[in-house]
Every structure is written in structure tokens, then in C-alpha cells.
C-alpha atoms as a PDB file:
ATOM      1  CA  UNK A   1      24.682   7.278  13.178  1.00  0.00           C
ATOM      2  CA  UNK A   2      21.476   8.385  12.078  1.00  0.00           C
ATOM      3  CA  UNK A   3      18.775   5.787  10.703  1.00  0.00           C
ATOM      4  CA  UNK A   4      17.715   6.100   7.011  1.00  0.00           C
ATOM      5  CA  UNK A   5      14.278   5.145   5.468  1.00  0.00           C
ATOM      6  CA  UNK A   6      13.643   3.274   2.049  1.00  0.00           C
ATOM      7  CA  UNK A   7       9.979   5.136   2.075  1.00  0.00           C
ATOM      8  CA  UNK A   8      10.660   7.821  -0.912  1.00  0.00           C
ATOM      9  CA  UNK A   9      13.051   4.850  -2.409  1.00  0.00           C
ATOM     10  CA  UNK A  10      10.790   2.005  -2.925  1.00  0.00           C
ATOM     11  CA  UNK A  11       7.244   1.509  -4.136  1.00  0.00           C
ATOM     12  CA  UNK A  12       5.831  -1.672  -3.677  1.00  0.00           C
ATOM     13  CA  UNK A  13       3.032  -2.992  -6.373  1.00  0.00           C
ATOM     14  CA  UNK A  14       0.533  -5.959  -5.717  1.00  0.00           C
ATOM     15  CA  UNK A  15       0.548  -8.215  -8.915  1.00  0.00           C
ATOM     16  CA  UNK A  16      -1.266 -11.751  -6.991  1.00  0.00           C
ATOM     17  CA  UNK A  17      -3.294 -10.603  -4.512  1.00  0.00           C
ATOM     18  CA  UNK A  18      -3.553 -12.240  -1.380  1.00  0.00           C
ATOM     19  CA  UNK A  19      -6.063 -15.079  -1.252  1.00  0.00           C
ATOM     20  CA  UNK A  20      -7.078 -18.851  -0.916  1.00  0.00           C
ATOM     21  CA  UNK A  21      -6.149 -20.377  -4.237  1.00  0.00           C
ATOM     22  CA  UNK A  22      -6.652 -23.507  -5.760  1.00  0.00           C
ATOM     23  CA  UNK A  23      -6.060 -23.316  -9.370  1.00  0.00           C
ATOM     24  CA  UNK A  24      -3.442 -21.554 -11.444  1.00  0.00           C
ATOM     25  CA  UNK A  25      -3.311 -18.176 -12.041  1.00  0.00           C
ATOM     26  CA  UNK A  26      -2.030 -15.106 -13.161  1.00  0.00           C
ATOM     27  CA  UNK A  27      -0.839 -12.208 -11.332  1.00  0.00           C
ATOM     28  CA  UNK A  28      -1.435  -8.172 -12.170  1.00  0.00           C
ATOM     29  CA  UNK A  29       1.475  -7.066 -14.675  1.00  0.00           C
ATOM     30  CA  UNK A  30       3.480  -4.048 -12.362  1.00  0.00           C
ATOM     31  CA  UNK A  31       5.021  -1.099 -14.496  1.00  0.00           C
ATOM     32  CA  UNK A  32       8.380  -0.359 -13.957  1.00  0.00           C
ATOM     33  CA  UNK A  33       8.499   2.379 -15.928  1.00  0.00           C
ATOM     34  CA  UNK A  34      10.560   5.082 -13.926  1.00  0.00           C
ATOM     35  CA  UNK A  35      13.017   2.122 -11.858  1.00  0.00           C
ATOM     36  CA  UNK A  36      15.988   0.940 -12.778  1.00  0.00           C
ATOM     37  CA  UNK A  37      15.422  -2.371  -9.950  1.00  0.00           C
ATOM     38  CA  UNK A  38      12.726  -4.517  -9.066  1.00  0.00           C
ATOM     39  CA  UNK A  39      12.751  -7.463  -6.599  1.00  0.00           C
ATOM     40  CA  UNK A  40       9.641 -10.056  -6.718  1.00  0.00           C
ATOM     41  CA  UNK A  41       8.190 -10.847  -2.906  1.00  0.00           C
ATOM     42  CA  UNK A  42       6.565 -14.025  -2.423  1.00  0.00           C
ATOM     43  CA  UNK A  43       4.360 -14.227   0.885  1.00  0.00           C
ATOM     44  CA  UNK A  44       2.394 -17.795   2.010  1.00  0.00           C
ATOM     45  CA  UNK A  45      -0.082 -18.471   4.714  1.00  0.00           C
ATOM     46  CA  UNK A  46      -1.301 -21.464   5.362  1.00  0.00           C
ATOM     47  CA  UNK A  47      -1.215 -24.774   2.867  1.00  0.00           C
ATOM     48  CA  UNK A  48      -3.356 -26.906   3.443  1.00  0.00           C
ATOM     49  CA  UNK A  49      -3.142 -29.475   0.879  1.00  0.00           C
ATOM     50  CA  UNK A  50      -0.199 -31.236  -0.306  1.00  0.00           C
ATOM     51  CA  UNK A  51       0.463 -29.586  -3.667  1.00  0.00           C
ATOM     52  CA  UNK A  52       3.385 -28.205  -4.803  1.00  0.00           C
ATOM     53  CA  UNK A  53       2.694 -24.349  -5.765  1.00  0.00           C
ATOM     54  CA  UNK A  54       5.357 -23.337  -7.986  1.00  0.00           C
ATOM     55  CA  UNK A  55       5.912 -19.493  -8.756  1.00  0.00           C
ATOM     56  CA  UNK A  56       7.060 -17.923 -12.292  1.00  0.00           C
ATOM     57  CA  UNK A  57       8.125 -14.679 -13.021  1.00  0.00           C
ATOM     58  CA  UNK A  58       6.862 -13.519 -16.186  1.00  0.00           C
ATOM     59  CA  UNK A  59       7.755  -9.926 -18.256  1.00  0.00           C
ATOM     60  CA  UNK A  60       6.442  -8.154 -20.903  1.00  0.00           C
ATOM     61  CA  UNK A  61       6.730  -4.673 -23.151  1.00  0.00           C
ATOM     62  CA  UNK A  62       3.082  -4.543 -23.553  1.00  0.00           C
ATOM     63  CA  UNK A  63       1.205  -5.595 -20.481  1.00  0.00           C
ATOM     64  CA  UNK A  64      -0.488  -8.116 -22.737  1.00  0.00           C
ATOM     65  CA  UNK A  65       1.539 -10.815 -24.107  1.00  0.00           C
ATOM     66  CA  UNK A  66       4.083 -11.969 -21.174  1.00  0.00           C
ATOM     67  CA  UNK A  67       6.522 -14.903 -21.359  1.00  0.00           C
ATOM     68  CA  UNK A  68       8.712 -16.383 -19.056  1.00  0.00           C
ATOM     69  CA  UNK A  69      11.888 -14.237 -17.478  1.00  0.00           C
ATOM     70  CA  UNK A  70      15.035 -15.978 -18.211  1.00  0.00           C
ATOM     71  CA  UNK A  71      17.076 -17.499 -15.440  1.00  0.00           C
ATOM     72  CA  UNK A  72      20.047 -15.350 -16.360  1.00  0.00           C
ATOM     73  CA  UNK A  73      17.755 -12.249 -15.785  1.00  0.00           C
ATOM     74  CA  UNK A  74      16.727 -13.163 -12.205  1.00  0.00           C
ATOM     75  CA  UNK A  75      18.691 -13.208  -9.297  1.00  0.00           C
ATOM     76  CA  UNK A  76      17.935 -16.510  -6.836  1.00  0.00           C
ATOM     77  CA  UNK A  77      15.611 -18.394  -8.276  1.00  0.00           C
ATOM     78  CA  UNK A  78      11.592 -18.795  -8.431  1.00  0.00           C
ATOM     79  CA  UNK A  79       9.969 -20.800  -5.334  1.00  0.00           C
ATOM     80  CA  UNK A  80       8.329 -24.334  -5.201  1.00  0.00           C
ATOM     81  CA  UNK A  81       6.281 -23.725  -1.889  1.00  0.00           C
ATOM     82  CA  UNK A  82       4.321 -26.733  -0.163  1.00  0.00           C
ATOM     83  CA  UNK A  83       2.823 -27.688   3.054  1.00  0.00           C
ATOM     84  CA  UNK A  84       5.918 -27.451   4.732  1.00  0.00           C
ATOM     85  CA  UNK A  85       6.260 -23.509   3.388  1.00  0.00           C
ATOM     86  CA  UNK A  86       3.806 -21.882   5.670  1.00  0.00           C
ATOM     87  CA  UNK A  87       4.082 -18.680   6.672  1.00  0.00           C
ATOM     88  CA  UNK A  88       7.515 -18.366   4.632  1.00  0.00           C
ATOM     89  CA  UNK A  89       8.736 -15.562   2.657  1.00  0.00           C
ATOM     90  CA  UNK A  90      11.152 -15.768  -1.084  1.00  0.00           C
ATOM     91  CA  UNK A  91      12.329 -12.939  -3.186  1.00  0.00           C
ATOM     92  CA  UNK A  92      13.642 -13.206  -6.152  1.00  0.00           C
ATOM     93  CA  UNK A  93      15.566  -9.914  -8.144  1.00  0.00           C
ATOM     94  CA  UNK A  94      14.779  -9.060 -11.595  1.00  0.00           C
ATOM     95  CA  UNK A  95      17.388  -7.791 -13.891  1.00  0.00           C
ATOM     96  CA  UNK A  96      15.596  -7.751 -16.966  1.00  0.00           C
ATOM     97  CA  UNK A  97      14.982  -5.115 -19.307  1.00  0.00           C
ATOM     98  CA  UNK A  98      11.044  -5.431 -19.805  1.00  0.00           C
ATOM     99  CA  UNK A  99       8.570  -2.963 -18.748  1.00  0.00           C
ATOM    100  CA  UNK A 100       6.524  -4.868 -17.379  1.00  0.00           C
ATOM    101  CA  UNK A 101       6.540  -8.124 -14.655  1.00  0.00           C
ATOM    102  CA  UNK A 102       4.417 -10.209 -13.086  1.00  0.00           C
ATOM    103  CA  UNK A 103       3.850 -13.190 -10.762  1.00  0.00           C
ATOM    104  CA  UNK A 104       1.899 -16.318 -12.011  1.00  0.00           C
ATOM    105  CA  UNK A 105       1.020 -19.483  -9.606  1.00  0.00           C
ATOM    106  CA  UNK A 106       0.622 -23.298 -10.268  1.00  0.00           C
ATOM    107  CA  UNK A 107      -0.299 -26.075  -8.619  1.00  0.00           C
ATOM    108  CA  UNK A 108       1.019 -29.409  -9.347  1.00  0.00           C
ATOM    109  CA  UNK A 109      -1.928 -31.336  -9.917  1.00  0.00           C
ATOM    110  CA  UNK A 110      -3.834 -28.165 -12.267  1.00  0.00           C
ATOM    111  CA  UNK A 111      -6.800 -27.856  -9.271  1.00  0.00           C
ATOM    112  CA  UNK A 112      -5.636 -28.922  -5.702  1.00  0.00           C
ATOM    113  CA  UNK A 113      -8.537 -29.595  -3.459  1.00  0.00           C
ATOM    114  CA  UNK A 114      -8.112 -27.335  -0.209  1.00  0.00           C
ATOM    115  CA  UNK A 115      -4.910 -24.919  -1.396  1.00  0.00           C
ATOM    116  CA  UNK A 116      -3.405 -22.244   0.106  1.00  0.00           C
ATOM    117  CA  UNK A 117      -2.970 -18.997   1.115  1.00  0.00           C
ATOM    118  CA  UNK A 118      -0.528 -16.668  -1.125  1.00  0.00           C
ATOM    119  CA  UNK A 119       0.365 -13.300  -2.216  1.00  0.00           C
ATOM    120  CA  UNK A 120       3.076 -11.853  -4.847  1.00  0.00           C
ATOM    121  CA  UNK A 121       4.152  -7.865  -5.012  1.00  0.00           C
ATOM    122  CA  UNK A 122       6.740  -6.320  -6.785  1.00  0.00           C
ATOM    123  CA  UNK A 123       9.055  -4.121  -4.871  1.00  0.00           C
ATOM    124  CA  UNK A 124      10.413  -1.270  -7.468  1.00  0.00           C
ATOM    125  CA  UNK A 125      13.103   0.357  -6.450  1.00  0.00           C
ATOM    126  CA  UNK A 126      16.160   3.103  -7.230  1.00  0.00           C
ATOM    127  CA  UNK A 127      13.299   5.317  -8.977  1.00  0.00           C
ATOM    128  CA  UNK A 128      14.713   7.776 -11.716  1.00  0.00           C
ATOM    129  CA  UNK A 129      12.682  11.006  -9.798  1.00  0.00           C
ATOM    130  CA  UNK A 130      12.357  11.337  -5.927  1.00  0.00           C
ATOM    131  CA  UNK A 131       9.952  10.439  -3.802  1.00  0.00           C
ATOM    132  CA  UNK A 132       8.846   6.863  -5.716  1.00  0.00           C
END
């Protein structure tokens, strides 16, 4: 049985880059013009507070004005990470029709003190052409 790669099947996009954060914020929209499936990747370091960070995934046409996906276009649902939730990772599949996605962050209390450590990409995949 030979081993297959996913290297000219998937292309991975970064729409919140890694970092320390503290207050909300909005990820990097991710085209997926060219795909026909996208999975969100959530990544966490370390918390260090005791906020609760929770994730939305939000689409768009334009790359401009982007609302909220609807639960029936997602598959699993977004994450509510915490200090418990270090080092963890949570995906969550898009089935929407937009062209464009992207990862926004809140904390519970607007600005937690210390934060945490997180990082969002979008994993495009069964591309229309070869390689992606």
C-alpha cells in the first residue's frame, strides 16, 4: 500500500495570526475562490487569564462586509476556549457558499488582562485545478 500526500490537495491560509491577544479581533478574510471545501483550524497556546475566548466564523462575497456563518453551514461547531484549553486544537468545516471566510476572536469580559496565545487558518481543500 503506498502512502499518499494531501500537499498538491490542500492549501492552508492564515486569517488570525498567531499572537498574545487580549482584546477582540478580527481575522484576515481567506479566498476560496478555486475550492469546493474549506475546514477552519483553531490552534491555542497558553491562557493565562481566566476569560472565555470564544471563536466565530464569519463569510463574505466581498471581503468587506462579513456576517456570521450559519450553524447549518458549519460542520461541529465554533470553540469557547479557556484556561483549561491550552495547547488544544478545534476545527470546524464550512459548507457555505461565500467566497470568502474568516476567523474573529472574543473575550468574555471585551479586554482580559493577561490573555492568550491563539492562531486561526483556513485549510482549503478539493481545489478545482491541480497542484492547490
Amino acid at each position: 500500500m503506498s502512502r499518499l500526500d494531501n500537499v498538491n490537495d490542500l492549501s492552508i491560509a492564515t486569517s488570525l495570526a498567531p499572537a498574545a491577544r487580549t482584546a477582540t479581533a478580527n481575522g484576515t478574510g481567506v479566498d476560496l475562490a478555486g475550492y469546493n471545501a474549506a475546514t477552519v483550524v483553531i490552534a491555542s497556546g497558553t491562557i493565562t487569564d481566566g476569560t472565555l475566548y470564544t471563536f466565530q466564523v464569519e463569510e463574505s462575497d466581498d471581503n468587506s462586509n462579513f456576517t456570521a456563518v450559519a450553524d447549518a453551514d458549519l460542520i461541529g461547531t465554533e470553540p469557547a476556549l479557556a484556561a483549561a484549553d491550552d495547547n488544544v486544537v478545534r476545527e470546524v468545516g464550512y459548507k457555505g457558499i461565500k467566497r470568502y471566510v474568516r476567523v474573529a476572536i472574543t473575550g468574555a469580559t471585551g479586554s482580559p488582562s493577561t490573555g492568550g496565545v491563539f492562531a486561526a487558518f483556513v485549510v482549503r481543500g478539493k481545489p478545482r485545478k491541480f497542484p492547490a
